[in-house]
Protein backbone atom coordinates (compact mmCIF):
# COMPACT_ATOMS: atom_id res chain seq x y z
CA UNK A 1 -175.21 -58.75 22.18
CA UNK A 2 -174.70 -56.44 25.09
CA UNK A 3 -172.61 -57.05 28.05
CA UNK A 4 -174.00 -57.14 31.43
CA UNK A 5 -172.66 -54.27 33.77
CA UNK A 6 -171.21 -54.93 37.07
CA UNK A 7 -174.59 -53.26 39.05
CA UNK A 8 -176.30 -55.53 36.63
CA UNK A 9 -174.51 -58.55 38.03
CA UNK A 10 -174.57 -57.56 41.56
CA UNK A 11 -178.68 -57.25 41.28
CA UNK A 12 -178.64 -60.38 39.78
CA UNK A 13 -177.18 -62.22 42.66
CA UNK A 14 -179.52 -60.28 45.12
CA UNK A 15 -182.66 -61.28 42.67
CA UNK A 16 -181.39 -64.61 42.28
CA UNK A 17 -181.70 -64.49 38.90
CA UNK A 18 -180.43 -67.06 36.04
CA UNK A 19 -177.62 -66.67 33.71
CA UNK A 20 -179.61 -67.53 31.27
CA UNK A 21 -182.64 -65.10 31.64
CA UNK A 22 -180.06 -62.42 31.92
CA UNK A 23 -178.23 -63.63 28.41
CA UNK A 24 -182.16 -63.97 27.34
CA UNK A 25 -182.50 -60.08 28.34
CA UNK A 26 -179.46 -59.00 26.90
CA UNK A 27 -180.26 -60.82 23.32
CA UNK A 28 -184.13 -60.41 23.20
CA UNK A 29 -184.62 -57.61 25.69
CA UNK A 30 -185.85 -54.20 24.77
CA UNK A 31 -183.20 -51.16 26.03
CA UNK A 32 -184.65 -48.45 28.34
CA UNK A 33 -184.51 -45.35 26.76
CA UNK A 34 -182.18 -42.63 28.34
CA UNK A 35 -180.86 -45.39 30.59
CA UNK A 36 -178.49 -48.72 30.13
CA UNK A 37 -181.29 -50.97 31.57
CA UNK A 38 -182.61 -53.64 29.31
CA UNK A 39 -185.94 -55.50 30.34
CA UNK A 40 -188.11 -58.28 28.77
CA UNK A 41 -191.71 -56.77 28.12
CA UNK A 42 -194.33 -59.45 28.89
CA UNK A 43 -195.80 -59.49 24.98
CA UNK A 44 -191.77 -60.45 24.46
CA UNK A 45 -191.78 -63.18 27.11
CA UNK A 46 -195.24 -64.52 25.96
CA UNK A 47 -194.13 -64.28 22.57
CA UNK A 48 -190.79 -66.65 22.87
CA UNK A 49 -192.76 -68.78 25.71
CA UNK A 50 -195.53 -69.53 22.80
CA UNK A 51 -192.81 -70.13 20.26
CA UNK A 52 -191.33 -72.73 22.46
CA UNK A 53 -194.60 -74.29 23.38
CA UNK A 54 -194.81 -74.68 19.35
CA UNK A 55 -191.88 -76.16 19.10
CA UNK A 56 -191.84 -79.00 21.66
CA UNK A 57 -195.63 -79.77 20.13
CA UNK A 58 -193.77 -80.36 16.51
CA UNK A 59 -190.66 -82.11 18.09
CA UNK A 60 -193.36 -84.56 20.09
CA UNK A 61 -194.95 -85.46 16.44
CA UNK A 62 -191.85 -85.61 14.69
């Protein structure tokens, strides 16, 4: 897993952003290329958002 950079935790304090969407980014992100960003793409976000949705379903039967 990558490590967030000091600009990355300053923005994250002025975005008022989660620790946990930013350990989220670092683990599942995608990395920019030519740069030392990392971003969640939208396909990514819908992707683990539907997996979770899934998941509760089979945890309410269960």
């Amino acid at each position: 897993m990558m490590k967030a950079t000091k600009h990355c935790q300053i923005r994250q304090k002025q975005r008022n952003v989660s620790n946990p969407v930013i350990a989220l980014a670092l683990s599942c992100g995608t990395n920019i290329k030519n740069s030392d960003k990392v971003v969640l793409k939208k396909a990514e976000v819908e992707g683990l958002y539907n997996c979770l949705v899934d998941l509760m379903k089979q945890l309410e039967r269960g």
